[in-house]
Protein backbone atom coordinates (compact mmCIF):
# COMPACT_ATOMS: atom_id res chain seq x y z
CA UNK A 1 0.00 0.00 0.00
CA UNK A 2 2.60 2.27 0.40
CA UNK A 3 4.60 1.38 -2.86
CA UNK A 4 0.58 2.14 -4.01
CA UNK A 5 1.02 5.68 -2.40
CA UNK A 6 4.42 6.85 -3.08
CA UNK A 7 4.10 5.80 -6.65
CA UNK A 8 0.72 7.96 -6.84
CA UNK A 9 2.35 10.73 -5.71
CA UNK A 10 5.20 11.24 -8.75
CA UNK A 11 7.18 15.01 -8.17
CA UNK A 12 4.52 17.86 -9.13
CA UNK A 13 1.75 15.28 -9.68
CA UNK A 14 -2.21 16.35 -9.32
CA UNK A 15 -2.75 15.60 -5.83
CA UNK A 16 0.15 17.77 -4.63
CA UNK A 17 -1.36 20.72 -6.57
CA UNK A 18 -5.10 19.81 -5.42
CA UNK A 19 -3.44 19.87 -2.15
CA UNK A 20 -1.28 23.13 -2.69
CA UNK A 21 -4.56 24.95 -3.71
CA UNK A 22 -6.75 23.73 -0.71
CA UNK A 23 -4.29 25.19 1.85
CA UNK A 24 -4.06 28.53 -0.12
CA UNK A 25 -8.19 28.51 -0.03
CA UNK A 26 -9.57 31.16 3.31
CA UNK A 27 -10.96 28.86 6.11
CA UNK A 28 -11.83 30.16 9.30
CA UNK A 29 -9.23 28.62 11.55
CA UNK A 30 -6.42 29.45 8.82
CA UNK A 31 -7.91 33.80 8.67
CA UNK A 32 -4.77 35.22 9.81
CA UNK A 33 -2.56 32.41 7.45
CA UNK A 34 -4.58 33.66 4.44
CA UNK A 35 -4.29 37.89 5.84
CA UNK A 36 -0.37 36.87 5.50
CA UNK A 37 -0.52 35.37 2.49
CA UNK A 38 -3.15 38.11 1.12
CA UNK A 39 -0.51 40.91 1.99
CA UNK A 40 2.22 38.94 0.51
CA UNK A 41 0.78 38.45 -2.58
CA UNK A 42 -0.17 42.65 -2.62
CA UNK A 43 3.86 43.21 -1.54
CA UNK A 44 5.34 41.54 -4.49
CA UNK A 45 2.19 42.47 -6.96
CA UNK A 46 3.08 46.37 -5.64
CA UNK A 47 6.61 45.83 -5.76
CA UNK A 48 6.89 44.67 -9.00
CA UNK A 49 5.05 47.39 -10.68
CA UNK A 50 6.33 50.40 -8.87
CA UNK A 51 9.75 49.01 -10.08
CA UNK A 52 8.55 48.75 -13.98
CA UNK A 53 7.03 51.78 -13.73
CA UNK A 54 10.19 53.91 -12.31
CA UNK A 55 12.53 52.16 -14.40
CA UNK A 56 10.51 53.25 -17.41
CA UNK A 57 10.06 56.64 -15.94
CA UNK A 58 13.84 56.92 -15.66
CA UNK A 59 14.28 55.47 -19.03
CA UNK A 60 12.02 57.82 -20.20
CA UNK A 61 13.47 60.54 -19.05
CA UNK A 62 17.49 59.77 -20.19
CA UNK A 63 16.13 59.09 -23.74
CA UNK A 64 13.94 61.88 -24.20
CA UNK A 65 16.79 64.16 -22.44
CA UNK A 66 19.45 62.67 -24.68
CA UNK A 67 16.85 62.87 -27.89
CA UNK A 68 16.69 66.53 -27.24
CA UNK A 69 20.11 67.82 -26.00
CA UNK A 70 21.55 65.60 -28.57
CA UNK A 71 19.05 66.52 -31.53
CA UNK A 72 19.60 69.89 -31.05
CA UNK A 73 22.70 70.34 -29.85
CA UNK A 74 24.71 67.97 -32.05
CA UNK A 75 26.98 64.66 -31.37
CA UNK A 76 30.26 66.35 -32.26
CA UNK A 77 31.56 70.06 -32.10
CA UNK A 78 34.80 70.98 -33.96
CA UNK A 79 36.64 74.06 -32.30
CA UNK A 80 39.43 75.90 -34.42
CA UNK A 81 42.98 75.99 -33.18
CA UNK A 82 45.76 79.12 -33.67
CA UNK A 83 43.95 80.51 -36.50
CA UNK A 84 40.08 81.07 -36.77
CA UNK A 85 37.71 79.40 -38.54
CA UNK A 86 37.42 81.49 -41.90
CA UNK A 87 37.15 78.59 -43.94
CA UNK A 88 34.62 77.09 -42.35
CA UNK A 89 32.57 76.18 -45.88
CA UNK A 90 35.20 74.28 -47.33
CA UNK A 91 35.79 72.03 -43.33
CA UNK A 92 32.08 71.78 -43.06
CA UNK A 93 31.49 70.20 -46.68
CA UNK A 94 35.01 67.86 -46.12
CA UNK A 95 33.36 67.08 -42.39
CA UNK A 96 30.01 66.53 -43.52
CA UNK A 97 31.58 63.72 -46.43
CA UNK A 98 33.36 62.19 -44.15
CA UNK A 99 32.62 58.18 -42.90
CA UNK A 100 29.57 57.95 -40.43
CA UNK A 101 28.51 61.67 -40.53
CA UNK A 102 24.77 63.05 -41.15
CA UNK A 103 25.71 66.34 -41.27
CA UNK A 104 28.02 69.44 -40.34
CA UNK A 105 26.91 72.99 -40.11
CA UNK A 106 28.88 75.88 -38.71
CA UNK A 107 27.34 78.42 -35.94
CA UNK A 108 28.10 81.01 -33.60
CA UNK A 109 26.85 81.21 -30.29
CA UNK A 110 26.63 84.26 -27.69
CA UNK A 111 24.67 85.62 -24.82
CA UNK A 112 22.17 88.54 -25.23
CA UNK A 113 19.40 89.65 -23.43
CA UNK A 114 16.33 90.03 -25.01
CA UNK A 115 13.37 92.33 -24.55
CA UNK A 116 9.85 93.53 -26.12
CA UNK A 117 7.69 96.34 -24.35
CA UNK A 118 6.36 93.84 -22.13
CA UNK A 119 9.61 92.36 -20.12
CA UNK A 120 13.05 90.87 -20.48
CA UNK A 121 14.74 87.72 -20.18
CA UNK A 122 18.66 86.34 -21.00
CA UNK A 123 18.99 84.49 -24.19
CA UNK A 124 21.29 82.05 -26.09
CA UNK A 125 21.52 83.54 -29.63
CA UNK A 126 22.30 80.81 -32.00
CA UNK A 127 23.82 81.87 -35.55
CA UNK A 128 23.07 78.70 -38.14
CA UNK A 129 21.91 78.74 -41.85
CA UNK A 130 18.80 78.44 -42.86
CA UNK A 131 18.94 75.21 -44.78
CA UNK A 132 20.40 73.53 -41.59
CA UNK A 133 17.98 75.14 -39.17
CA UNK A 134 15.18 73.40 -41.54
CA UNK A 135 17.22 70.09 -41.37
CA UNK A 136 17.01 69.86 -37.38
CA UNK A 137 13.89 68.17 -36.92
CA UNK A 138 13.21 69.05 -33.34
CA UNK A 139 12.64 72.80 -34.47
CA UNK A 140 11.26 72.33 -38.20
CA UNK A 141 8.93 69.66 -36.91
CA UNK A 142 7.50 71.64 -33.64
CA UNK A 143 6.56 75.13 -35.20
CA UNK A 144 3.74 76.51 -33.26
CA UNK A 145 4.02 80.13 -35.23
CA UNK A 146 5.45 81.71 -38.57
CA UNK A 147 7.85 79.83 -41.03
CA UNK A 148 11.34 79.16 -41.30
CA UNK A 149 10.96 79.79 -45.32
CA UNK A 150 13.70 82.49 -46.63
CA UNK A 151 15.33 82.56 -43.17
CA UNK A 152 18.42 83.67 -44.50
CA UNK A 153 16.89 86.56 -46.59
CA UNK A 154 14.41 87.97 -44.04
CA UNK A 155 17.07 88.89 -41.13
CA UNK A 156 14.26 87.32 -38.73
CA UNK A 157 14.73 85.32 -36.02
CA UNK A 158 13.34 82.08 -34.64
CA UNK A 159 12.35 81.80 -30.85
CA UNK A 160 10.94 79.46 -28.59
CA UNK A 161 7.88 79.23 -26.93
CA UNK A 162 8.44 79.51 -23.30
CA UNK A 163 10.00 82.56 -23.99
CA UNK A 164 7.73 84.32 -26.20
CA UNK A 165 5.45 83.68 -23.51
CA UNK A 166 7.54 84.88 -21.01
CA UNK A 167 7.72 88.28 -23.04
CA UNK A 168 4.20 88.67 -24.39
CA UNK A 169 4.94 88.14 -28.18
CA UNK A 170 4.66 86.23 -31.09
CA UNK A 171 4.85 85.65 -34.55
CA UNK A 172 5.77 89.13 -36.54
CA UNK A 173 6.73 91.38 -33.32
CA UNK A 174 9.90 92.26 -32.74
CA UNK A 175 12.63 91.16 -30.58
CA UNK A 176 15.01 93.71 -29.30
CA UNK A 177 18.55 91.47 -28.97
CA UNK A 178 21.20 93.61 -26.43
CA UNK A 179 25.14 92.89 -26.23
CA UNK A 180 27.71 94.62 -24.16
CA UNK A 181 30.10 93.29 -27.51
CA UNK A 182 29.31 95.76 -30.01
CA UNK A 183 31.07 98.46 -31.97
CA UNK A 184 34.56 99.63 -30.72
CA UNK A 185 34.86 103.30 -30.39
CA UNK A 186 37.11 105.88 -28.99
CA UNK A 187 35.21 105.47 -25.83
CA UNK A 188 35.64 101.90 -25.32
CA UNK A 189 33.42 99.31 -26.64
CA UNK A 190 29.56 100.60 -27.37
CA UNK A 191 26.58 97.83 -26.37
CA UNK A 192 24.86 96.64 -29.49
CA UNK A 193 20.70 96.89 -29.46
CA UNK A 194 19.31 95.94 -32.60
CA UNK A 195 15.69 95.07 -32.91
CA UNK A 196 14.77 91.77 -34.84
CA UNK A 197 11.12 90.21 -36.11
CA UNK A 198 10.34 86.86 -34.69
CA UNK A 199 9.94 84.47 -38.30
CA UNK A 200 9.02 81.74 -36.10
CA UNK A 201 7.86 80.20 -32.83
CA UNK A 202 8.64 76.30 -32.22
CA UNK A 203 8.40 74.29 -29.32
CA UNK A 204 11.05 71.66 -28.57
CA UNK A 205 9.14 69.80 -25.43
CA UNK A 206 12.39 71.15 -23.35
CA UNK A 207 12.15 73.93 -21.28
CA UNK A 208 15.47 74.57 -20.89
CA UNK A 209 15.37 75.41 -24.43
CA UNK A 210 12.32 76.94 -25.65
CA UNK A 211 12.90 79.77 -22.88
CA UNK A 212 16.41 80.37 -24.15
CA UNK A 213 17.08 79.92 -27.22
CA UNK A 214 17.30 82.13 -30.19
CA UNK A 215 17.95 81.23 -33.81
CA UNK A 216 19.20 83.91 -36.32
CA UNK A 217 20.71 83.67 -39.46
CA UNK A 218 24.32 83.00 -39.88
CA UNK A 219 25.74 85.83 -42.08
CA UNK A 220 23.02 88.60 -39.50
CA UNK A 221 24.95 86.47 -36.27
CA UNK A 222 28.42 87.16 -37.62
CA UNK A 223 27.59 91.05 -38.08
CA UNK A 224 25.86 90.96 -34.54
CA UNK A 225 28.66 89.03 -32.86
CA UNK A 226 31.39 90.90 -34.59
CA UNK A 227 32.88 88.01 -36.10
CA UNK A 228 33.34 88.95 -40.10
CA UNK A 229 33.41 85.47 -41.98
CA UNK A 230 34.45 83.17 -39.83
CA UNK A 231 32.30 81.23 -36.69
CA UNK A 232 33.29 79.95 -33.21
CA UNK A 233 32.59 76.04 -33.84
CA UNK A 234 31.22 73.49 -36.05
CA UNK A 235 28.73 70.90 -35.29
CA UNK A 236 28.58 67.75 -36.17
CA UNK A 237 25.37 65.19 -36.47
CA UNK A 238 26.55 61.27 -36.29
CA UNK A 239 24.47 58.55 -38.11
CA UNK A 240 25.09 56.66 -34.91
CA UNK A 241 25.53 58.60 -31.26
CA UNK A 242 26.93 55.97 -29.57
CA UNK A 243 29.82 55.81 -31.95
CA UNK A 244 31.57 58.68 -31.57
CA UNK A 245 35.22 57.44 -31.28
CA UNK A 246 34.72 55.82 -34.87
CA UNK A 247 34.13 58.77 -36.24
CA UNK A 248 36.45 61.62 -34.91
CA UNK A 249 39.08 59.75 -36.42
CA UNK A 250 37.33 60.46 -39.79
CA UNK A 251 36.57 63.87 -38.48
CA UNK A 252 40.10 64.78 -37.79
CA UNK A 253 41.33 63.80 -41.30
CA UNK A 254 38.87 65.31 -43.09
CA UNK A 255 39.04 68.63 -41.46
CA UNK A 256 43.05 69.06 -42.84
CA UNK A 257 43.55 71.57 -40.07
CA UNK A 258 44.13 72.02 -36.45
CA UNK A 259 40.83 71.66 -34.57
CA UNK A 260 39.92 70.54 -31.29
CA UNK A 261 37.06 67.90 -30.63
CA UNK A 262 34.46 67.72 -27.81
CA UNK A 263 31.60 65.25 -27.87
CA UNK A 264 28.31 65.30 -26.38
CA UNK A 265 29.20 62.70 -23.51
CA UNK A 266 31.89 65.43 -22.99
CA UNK A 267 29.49 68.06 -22.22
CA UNK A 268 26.99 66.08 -20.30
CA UNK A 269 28.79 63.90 -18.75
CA UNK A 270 27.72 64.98 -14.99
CA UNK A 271 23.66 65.05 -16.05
CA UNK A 272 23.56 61.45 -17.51
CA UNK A 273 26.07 60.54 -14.92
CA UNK A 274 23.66 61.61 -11.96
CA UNK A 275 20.58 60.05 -13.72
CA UNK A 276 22.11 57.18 -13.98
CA UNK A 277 22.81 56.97 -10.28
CA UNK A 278 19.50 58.04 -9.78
CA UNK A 279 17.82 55.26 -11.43
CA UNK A 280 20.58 52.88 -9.88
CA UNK A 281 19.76 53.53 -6.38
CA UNK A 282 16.05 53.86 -7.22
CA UNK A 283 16.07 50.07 -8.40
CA UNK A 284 18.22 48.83 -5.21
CA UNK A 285 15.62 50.36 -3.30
CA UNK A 286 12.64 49.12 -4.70
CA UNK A 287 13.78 45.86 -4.80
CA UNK A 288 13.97 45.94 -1.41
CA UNK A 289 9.65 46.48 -1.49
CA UNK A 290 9.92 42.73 -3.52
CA UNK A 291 12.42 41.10 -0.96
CA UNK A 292 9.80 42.34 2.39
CA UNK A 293 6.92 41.05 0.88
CA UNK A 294 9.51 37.61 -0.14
CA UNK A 295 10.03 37.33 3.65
CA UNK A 296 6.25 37.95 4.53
CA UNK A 297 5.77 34.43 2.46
CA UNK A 298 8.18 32.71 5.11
CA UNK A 299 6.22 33.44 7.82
CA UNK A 300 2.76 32.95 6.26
CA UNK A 301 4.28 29.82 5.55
CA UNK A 302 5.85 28.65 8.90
CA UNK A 303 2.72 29.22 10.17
CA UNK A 304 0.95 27.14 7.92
CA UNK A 305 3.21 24.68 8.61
CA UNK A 306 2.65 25.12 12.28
CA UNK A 307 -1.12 24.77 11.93
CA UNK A 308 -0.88 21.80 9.56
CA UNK A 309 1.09 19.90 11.44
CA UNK A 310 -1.56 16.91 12.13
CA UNK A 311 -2.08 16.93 8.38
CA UNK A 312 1.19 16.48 7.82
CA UNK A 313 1.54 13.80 9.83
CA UNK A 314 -1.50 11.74 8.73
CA UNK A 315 0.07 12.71 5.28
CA UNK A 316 3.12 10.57 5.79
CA UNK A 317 1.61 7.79 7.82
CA UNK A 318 -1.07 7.25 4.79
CA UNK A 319 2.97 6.91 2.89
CA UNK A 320 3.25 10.79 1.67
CA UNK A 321 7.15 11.22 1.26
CA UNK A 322 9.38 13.72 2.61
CA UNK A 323 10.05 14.96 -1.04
CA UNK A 324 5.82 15.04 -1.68
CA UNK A 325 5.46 17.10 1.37
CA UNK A 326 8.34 19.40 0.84
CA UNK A 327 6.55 20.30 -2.97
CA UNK A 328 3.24 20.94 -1.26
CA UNK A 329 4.70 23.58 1.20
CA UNK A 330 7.07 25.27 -1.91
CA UNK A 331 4.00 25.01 -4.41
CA UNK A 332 1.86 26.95 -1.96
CA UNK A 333 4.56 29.91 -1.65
CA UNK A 334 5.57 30.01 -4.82
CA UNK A 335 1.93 30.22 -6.18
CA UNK A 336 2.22 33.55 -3.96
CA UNK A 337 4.78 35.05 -5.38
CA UNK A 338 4.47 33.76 -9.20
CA UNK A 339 0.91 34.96 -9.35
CA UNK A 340 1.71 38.41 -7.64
CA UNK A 341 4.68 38.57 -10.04
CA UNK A 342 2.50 38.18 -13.22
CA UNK A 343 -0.29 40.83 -11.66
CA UNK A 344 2.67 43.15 -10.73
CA UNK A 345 3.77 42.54 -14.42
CA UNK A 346 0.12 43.68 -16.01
CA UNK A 347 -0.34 46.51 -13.28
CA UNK A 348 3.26 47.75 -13.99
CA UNK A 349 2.86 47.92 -17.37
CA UNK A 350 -0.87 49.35 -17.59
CA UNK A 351 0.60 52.13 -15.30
CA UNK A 352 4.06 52.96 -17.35
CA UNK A 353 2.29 53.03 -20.32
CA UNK A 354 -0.58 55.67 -19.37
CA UNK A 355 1.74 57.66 -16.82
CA UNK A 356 1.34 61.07 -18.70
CA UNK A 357 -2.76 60.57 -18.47
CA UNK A 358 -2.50 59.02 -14.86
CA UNK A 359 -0.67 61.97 -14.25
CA UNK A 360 -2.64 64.86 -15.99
CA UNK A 361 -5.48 63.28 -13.74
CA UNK A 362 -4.07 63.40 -10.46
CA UNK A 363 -3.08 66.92 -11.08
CA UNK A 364 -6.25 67.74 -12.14
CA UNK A 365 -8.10 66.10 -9.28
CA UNK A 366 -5.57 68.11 -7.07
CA UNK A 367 -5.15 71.20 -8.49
CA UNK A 368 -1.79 70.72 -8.73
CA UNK A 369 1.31 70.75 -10.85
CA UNK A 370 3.28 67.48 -10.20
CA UNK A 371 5.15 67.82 -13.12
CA UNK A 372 6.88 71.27 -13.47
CA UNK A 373 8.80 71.65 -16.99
CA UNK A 374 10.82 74.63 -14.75
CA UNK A 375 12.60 71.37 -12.46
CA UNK A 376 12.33 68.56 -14.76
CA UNK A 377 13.46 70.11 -18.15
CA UNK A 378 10.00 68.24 -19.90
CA UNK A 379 6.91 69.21 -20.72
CA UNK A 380 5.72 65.52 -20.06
CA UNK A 381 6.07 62.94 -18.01
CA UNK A 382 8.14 60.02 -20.34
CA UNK A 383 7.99 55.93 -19.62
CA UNK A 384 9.83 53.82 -21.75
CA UNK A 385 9.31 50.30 -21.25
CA UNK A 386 12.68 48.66 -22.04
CA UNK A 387 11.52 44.61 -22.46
CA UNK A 388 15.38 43.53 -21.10
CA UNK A 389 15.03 45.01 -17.74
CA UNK A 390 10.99 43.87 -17.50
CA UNK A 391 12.51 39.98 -17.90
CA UNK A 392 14.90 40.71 -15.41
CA UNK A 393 12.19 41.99 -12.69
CA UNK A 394 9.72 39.13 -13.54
CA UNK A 395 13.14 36.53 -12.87
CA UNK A 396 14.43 38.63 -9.42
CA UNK A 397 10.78 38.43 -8.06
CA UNK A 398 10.16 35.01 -9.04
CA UNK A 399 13.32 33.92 -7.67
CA UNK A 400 12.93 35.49 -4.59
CA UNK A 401 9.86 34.30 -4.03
CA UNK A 402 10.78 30.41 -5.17
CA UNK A 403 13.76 30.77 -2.47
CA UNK A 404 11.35 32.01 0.42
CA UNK A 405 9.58 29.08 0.23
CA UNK A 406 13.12 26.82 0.53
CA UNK A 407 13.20 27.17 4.36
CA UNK A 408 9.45 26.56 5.26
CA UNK A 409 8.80 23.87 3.12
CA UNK A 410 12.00 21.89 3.79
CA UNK A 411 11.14 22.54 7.40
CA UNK A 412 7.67 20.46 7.04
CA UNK A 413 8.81 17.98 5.36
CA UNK A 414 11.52 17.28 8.25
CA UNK A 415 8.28 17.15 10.81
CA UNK A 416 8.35 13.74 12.87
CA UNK A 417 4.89 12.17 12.33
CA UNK A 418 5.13 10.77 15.43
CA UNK A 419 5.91 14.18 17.07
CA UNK A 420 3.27 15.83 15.42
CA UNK A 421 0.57 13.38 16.24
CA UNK A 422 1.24 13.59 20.05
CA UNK A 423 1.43 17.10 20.34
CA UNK A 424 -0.50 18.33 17.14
């Protein structure tokens, strides 16, 4: 009869499932076993989606950060050494031919303040070509006013939104552009105030950036800045961002001059670094919400154990095996934490993929702003749900979960029958 029983009771079979399931069920006597269990079951479901949805946040944020400062900014800036750039056409056409390069335009960059009748604010006034302001997407795309057509011709200039707001204007008014670098005379150097109409308005989703900068064209820039055919740098757009050593080789030789070469890892080296500390020490934390709720399944478990004992016993009198009774005990944990694992999993990634509507409710339930573009650079909250570090959640919480159950389960199925029976 026992050779009967052990061989009806092959690893994982039916009855130690039926089993598994029965002592996972609420019963009266077992209320506060199941309350354990219950709150287990929320830890890791709760755990596991607050750490999809924060890694996706933070995801979120360093690609749509990167996709901006990098889009706008450029991957590679070329810098003229002992004599200035004057030639920049001829470097910029040899640069822009050159292996692994999208593009290469030449600028000039300097502070101003800007005003209208209605206020003032600092500015970054950005000298550039028409043709290659129309060829970054990130401003051609996300006009909200005017057009960017004859650029070069009109002497306008092209603004962004946050600060048109900022000084009451728009499309066709005029920006008044000040700069204590003007015109040297006998006096000393004279500031430079030159009014300008704003061609365009655009939007670029950072606010860093649409309250700063302004766009004007190259040849006006050089009169402005006092720099007679030649500019300060020239930028450089990579097929690839990530590959950035390949190409300054390339770079280097095709410029045929002395320059010196930043990148933009270079120049934001200490933002990126500190987000990705951020998210770093995020993750350790939240884990920790997953490894609590692990440890809440021990003790939900040793005291199922506890109150099972005289089961357990009759179990292996009626020729239940150590092993059988050791799978019943990890089955019933690890249903736990698999099934709050998989409804962590669907809550996580409901949430991470609706976080900018979740969040445009909550503020508008509370009146509040919980996003401000001022702190966080964005206009929106971002997610992006990276599938890699999803699978490695889903693995860390199951794992955790299968190793809680190690302890309690091997501890039932070392219960003495005999024990349990006289005492149970």
């Amino acid at each position: 009869m026992a050779k009967a029983a052990q061989s009806g009771t092959k690893p994982f079979s039916l009855f130690e499932w039926m089993l598994a399931a029965r002592y996972l069920r609420t019963r009266r006597r077992e209320g506060f076993v199941s309350v354990i269990a219950g709150f287990s079951f929320l830890g890791i479901m709760l755990g596991v989606a607050t750490l999809i949805v924060v890694l996706s946040v933070m995801n979120g944020f360093r690609k749509e950060l990167l996709d901006k400062i990098v889009g706008i900014n450029g991957h590679i800036f070329v810098a003229p050494i002992e004599t200035p750039l004057t030639d920049y056409e001829e470097v910029t056409r040899r640069i822009a031919a050159a292996p692994g390069v999208k593009r290469a335009l030449p600028i000039i960059e300097g502070q101003a303040f800007g005003s209208s009748q209605y206020g003032g604010s600092g500015v970054l006034v950005r000298g550039i070509r028409g043709e290659d302001l129309r060829n970054i997407a990130h401003i051609a795309n996300n006009l909200r006013q005017g057009t960017l057509e004859n650029f070069d011709q009109d002497g306008g200039v092209a603004i962004g939104r946050r600060l048109a707001e900022a000084l009451s204007i728009q499309a066709g008014d005029t920006l008044t552009l000040i700069t204590p670098r003007g015109a040297s005379t006998p006096f000393g150097t004279a500031p430079r105030i030159k009014g300008y109409p704003v061609k365009a308005v655009f939007e670029i989703g950072m606010s860093e950036f649409d309250a700063s900068f302004v766009y004007m064209p190259l040849n006006e820039a050089q009169s402005y800045f006092n720099r007679p055919n030649d500019v300060q740098l020239i930028e450089v757009y990579l097929d690839n961002a990530d590959k950035v050593d390949e190409a300054r080789a390339a770079i280097e030789e095709a410029a045929a001059r002395p320059i010196l070469m930043t990148d933009w890892r270079q120049r934001n080296r200490t933002f990126f670094g500190a987000l990705e500390v951020e998210r770093n020490v995020m993750f350790l934390i939240l884990t920790l919400i997953v490894l609590v709720a692990a440890l809440n399944i021990i003790s939900g478990l040793i005291m199922l154990v506890k109150d099972k004992s005289s089961d357990i016993a009759i179990l292996r009198t009626m020729g239940a095996t150590r092993g059988a009774v050791m799978r019943v005990f990890l089955i019933t944990g690890a249903s736990i934490g698999i099934v709050g694992t998989i409804a962590g999993f669907a809550l996580g990634l409901v949430l991470a993929l609706n976080v900018e509507s979740i969040r445009n409710f909550i503020s508008y339930l509370t009146n509040t702003n919980l996003f401000p573009a001022e702190l966080y650079f964005l206009s929106r909250l971002p997610a992006d749900v990276n599938p890699t570090e999803v699978a490695t959640i889903l693995v860390m919480a199951m794992v955790l979960s299968l190793l809680a159950t190690l302890y309690p389960s091997w501890r039932a199925a070392k219960l003495d029958p005999v024990e349990a029976l006289r005492y149970g």
